[in-house]
PDB file of N, CA and C in Angstrom:
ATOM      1  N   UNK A   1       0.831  -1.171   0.000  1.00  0.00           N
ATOM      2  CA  UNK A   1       0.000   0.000   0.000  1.00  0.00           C
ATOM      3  C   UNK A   1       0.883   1.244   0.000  1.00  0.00           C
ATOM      4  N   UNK A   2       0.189   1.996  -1.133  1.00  0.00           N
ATOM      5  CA  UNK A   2       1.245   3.377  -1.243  1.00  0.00           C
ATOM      6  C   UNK A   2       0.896   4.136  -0.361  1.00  0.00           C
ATOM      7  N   UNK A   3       1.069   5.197   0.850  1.00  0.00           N
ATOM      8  CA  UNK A   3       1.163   6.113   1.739  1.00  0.00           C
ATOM      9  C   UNK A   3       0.720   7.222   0.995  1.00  0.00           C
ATOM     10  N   UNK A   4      -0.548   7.717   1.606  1.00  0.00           N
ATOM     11  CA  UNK A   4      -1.144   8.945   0.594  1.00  0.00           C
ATOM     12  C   UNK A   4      -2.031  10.065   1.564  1.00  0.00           C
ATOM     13  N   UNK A   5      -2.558  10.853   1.155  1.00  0.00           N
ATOM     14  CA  UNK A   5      -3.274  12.162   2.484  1.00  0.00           C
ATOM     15  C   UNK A   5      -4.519  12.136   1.072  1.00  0.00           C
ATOM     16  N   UNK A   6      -5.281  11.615   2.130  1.00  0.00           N
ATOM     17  CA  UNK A   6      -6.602  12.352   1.520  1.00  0.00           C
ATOM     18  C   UNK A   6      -7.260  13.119   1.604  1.00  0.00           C
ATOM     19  N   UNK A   7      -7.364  13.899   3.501  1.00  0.00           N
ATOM     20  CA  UNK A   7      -7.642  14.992   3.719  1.00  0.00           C
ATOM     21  C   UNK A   7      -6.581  15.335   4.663  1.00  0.00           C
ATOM     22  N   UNK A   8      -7.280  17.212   4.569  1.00  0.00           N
ATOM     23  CA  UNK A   8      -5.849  18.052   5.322  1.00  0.00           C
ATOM     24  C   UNK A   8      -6.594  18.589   5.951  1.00  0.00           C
ATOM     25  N   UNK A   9      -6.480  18.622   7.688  1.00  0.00           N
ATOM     26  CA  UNK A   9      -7.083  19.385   8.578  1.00  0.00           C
ATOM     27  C   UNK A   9      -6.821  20.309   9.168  1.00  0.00           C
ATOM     28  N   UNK A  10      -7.149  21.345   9.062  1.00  0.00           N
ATOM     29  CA  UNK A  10      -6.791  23.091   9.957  1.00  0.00           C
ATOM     30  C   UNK A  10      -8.074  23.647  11.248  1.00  0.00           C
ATOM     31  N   UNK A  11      -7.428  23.330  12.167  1.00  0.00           N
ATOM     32  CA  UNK A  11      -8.142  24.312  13.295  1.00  0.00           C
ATOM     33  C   UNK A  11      -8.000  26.080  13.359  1.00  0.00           C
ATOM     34  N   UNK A  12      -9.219  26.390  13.203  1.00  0.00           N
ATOM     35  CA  UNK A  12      -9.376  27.449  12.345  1.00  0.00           C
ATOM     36  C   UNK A  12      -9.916  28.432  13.872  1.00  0.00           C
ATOM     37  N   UNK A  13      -9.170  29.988  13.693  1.00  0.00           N
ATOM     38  CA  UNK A  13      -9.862  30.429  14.861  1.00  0.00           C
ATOM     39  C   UNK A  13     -11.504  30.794  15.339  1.00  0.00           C
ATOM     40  N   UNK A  14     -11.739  30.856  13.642  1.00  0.00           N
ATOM     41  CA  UNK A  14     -13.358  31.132  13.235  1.00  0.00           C
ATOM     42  C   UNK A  14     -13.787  30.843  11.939  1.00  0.00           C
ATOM     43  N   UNK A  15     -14.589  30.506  12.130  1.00  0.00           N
ATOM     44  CA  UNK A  15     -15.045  28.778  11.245  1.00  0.00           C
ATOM     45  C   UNK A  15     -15.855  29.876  10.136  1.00  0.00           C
ATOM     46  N   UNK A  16     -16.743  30.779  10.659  1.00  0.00           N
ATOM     47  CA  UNK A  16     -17.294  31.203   9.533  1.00  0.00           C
ATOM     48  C   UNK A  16     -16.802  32.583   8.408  1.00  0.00           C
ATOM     49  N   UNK A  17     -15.431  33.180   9.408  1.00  0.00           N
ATOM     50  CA  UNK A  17     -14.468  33.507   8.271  1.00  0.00           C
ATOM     51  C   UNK A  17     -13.900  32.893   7.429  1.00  0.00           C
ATOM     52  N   UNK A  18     -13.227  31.696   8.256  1.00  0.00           N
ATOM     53  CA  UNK A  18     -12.567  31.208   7.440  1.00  0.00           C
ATOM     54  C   UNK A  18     -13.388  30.260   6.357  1.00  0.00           C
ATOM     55  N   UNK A  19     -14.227  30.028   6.215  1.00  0.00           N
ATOM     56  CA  UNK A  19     -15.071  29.517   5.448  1.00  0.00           C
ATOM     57  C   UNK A  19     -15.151  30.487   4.246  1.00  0.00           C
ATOM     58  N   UNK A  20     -15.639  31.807   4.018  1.00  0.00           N
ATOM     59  CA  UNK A  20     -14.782  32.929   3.510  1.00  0.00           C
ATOM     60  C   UNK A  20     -13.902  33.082   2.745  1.00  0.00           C
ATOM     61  N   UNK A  21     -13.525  33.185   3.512  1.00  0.00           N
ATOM     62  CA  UNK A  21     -11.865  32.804   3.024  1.00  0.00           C
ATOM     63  C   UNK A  21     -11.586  32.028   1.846  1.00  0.00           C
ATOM     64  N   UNK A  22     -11.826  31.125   2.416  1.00  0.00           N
ATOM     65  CA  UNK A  22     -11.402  29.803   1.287  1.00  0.00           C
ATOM     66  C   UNK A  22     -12.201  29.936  -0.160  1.00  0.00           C
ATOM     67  N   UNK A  23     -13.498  30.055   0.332  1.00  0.00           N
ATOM     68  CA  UNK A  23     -14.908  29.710  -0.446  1.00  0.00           C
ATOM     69  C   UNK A  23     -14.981  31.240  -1.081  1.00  0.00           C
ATOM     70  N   UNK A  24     -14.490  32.368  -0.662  1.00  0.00           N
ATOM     71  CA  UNK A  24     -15.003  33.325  -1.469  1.00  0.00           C
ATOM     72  C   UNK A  24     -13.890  34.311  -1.932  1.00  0.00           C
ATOM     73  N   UNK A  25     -12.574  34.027  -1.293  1.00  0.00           N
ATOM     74  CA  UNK A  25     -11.446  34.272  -1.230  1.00  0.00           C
ATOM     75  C   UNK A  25     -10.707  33.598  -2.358  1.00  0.00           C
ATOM     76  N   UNK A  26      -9.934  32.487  -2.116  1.00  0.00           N
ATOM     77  CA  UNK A  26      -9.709  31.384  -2.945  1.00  0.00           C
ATOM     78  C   UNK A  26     -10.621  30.287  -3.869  1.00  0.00           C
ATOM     79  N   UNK A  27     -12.041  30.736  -3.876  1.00  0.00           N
ATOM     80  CA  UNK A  27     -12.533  30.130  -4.890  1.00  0.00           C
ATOM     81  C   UNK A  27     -12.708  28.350  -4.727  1.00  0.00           C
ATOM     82  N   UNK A  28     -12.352  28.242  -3.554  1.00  0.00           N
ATOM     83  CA  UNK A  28     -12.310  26.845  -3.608  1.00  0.00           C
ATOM     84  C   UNK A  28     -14.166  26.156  -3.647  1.00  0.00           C
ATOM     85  N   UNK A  29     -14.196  25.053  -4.282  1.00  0.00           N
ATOM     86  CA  UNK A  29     -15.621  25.201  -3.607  1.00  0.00           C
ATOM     87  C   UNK A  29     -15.801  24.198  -2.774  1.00  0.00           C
ATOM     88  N   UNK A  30     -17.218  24.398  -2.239  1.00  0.00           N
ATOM     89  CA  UNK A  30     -17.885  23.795  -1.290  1.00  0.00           C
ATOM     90  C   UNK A  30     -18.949  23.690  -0.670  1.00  0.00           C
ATOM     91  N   UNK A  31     -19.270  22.595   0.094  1.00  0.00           N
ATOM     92  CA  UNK A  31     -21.198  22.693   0.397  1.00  0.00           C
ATOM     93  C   UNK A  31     -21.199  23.653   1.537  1.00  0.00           C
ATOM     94  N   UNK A  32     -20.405  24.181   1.938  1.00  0.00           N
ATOM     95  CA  UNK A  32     -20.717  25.275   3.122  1.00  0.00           C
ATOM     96  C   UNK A  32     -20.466  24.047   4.323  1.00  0.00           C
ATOM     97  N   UNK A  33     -20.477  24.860   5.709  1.00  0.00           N
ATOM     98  CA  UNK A  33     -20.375  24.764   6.959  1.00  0.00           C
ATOM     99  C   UNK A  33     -21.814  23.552   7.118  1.00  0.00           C
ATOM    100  N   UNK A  34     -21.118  22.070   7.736  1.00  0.00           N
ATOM    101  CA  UNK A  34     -21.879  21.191   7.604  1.00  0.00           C
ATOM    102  C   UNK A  34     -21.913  20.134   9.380  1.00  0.00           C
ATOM    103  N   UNK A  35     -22.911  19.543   9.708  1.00  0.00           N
ATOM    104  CA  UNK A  35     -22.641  19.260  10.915  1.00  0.00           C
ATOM    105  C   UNK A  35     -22.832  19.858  12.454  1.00  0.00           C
ATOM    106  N   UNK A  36     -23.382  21.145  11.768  1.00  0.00           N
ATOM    107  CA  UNK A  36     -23.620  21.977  12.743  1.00  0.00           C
ATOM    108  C   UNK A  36     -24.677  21.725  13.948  1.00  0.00           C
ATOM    109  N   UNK A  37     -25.556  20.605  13.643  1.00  0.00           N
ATOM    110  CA  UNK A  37     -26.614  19.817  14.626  1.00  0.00           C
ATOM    111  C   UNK A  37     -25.879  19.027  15.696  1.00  0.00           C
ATOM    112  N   UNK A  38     -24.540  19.071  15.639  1.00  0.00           N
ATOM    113  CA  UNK A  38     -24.002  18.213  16.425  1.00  0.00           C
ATOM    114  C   UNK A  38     -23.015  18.798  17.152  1.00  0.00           C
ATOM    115  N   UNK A  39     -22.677  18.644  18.701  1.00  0.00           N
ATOM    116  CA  UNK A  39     -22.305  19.583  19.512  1.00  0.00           C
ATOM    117  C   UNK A  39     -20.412  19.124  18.996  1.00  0.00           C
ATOM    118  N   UNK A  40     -19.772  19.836  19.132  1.00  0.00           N
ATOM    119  CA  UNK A  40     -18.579  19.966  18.489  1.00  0.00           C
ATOM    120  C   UNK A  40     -18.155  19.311  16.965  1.00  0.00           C
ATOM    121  N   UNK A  41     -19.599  19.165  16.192  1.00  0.00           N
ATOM    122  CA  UNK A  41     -18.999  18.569  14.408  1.00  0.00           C
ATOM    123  C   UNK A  41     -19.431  19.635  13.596  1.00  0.00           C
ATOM    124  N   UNK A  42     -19.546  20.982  13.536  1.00  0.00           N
ATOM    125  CA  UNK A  42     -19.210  21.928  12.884  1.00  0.00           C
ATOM    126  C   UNK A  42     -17.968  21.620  12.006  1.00  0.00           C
ATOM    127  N   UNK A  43     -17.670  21.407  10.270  1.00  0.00           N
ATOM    128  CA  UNK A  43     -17.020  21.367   9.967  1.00  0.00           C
ATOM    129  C   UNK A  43     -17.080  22.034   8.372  1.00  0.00           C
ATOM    130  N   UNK A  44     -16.122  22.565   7.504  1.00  0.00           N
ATOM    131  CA  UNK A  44     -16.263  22.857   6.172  1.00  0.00           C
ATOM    132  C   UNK A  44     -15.217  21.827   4.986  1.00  0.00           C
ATOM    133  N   UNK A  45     -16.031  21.521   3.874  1.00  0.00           N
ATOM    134  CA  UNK A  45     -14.639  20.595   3.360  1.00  0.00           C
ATOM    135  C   UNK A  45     -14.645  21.224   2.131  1.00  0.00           C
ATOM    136  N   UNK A  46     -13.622  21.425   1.450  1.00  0.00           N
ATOM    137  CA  UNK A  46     -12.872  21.592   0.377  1.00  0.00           C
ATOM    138  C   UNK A  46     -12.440  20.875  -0.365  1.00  0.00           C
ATOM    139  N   UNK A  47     -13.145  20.764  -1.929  1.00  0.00           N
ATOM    140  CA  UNK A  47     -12.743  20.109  -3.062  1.00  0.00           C
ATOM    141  C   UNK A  47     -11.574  20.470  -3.294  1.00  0.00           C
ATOM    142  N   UNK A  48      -9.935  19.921  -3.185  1.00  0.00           N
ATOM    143  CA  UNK A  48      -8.685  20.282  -4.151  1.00  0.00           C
ATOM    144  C   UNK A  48      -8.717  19.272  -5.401  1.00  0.00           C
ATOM    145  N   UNK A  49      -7.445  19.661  -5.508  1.00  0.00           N
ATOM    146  CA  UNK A  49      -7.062  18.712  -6.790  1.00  0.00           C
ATOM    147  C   UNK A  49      -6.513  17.044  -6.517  1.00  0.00           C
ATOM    148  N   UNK A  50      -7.303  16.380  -7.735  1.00  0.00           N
ATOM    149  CA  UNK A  50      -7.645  14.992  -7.482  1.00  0.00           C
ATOM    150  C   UNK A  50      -8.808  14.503  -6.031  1.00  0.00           C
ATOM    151  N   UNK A  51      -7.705  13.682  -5.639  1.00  0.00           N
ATOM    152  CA  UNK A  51      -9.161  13.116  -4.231  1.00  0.00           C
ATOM    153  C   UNK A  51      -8.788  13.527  -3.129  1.00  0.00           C
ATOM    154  N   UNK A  52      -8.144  15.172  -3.032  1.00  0.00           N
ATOM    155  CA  UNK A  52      -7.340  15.820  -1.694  1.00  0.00           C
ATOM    156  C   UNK A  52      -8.656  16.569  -1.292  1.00  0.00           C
ATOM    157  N   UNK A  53      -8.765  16.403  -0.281  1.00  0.00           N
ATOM    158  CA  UNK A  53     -10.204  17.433   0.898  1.00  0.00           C
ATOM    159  C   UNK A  53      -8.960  18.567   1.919  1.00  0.00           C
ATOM    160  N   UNK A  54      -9.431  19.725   1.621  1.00  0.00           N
ATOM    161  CA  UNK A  54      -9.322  20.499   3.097  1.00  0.00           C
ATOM    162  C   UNK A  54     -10.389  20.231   3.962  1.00  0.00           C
ATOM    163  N   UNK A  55     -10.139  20.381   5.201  1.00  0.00           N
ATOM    164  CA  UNK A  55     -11.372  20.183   5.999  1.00  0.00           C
ATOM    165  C   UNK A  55     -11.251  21.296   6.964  1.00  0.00           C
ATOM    166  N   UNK A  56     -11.911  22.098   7.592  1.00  0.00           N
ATOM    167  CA  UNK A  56     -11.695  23.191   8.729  1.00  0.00           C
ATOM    168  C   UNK A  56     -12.760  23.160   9.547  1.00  0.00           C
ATOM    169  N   UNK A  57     -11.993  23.070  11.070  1.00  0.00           N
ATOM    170  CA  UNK A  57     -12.656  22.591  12.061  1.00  0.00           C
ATOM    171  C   UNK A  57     -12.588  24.270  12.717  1.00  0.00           C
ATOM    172  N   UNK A  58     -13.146  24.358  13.582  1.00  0.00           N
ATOM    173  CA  UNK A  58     -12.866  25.623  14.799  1.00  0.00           C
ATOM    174  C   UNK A  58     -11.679  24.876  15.777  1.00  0.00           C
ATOM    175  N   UNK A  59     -10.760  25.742  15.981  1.00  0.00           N
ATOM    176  CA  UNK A  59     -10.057  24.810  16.937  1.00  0.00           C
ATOM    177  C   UNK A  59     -10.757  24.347  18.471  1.00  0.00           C
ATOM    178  N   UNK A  60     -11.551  24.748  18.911  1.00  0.00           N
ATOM    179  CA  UNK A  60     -12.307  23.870  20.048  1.00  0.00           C
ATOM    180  C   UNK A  60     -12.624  23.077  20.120  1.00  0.00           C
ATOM    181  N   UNK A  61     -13.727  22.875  19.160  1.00  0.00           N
ATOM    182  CA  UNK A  61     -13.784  21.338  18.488  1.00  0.00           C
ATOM    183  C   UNK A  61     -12.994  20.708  17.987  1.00  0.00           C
ATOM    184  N   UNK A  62     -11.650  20.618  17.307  1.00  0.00           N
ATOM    185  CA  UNK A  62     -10.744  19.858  17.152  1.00  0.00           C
ATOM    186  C   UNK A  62      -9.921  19.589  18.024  1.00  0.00           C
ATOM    187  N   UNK A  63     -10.018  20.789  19.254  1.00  0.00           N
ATOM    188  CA  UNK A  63      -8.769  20.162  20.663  1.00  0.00           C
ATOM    189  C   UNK A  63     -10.158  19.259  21.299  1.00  0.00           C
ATOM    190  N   UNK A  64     -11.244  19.518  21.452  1.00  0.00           N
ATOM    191  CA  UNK A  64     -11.733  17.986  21.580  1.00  0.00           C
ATOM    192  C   UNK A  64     -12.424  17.118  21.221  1.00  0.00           C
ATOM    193  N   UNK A  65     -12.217  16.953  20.250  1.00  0.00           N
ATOM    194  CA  UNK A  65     -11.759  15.350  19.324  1.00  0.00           C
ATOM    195  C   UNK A  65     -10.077  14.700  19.995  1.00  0.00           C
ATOM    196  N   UNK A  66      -9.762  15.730  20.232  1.00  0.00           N
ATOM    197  CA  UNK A  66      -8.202  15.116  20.373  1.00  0.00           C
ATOM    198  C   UNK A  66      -7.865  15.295  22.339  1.00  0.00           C
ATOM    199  N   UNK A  67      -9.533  15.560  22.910  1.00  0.00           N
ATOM    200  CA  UNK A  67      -9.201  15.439  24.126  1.00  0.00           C
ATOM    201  C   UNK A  67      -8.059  16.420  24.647  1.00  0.00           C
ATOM    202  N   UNK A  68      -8.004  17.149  24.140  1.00  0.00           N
ATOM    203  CA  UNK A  68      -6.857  18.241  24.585  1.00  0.00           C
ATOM    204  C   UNK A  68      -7.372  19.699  25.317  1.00  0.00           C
ATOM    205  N   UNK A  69      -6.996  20.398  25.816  1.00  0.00           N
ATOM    206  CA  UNK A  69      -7.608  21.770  26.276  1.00  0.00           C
ATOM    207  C   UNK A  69      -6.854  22.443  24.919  1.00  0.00           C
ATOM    208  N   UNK A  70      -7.866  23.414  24.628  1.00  0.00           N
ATOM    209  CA  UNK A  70      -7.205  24.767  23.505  1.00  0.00           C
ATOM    210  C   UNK A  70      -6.219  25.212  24.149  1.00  0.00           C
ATOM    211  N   UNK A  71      -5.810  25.735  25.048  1.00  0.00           N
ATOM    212  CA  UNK A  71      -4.748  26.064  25.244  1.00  0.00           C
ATOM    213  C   UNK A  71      -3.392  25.287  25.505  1.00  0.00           C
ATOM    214  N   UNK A  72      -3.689  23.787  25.168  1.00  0.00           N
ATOM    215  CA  UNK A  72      -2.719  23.330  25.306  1.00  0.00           C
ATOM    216  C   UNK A  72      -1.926  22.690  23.697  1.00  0.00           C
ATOM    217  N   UNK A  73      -3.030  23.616  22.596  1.00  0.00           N
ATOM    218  CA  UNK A  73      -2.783  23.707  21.365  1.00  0.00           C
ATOM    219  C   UNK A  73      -1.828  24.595  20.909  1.00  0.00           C
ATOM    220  N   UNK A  74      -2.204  25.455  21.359  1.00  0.00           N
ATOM    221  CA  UNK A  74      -0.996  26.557  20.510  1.00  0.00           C
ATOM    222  C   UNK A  74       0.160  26.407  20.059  1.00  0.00           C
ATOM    223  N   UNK A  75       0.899  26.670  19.132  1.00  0.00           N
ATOM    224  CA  UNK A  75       1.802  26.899  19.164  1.00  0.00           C
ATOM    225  C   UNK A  75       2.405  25.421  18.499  1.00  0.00           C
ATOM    226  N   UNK A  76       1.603  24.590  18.215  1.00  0.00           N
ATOM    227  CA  UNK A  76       1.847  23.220  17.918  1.00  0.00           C
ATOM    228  C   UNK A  76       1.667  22.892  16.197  1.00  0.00           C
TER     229      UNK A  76
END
């Protein structure tokens, strides 16, 4: 099995700039901010090139998924 990234994840300080950003900024597209019924799965994904996804989380919700405090994110 070849070693490959199918998606790329960024904890984002604000989910609905950076959504923005990407989507109206860079043109990337996307179904918009999805998951939002669910208490920390707020997420946005990004079509790249071939079968590569951006995905952007808020970093709160991604320090816990990963069980971490935000502040023990930074800087990492």
């Amino acid at each position: 099995m070849k070693p490959r990234i199918s998606v790329l994840t960024l904890g984002v300080s604000n989910l609905k700039r950076s959504l923005s950003f990407y989507r109206d900024g860079l043109g990337l597209p996307t179904k918009g901010i999805i998951g939002q019924e669910f208490e920390h799965g707020a997420v946005a994904f990004f079509d790249l090139s071939g079968c590569l996804k951006l995905a952007i989380f808020a970093q709160g919700n991604i320090a816990h998924d990963m069980g971490r405090k935000l502040s023990g994110l930074r800087g990492v």
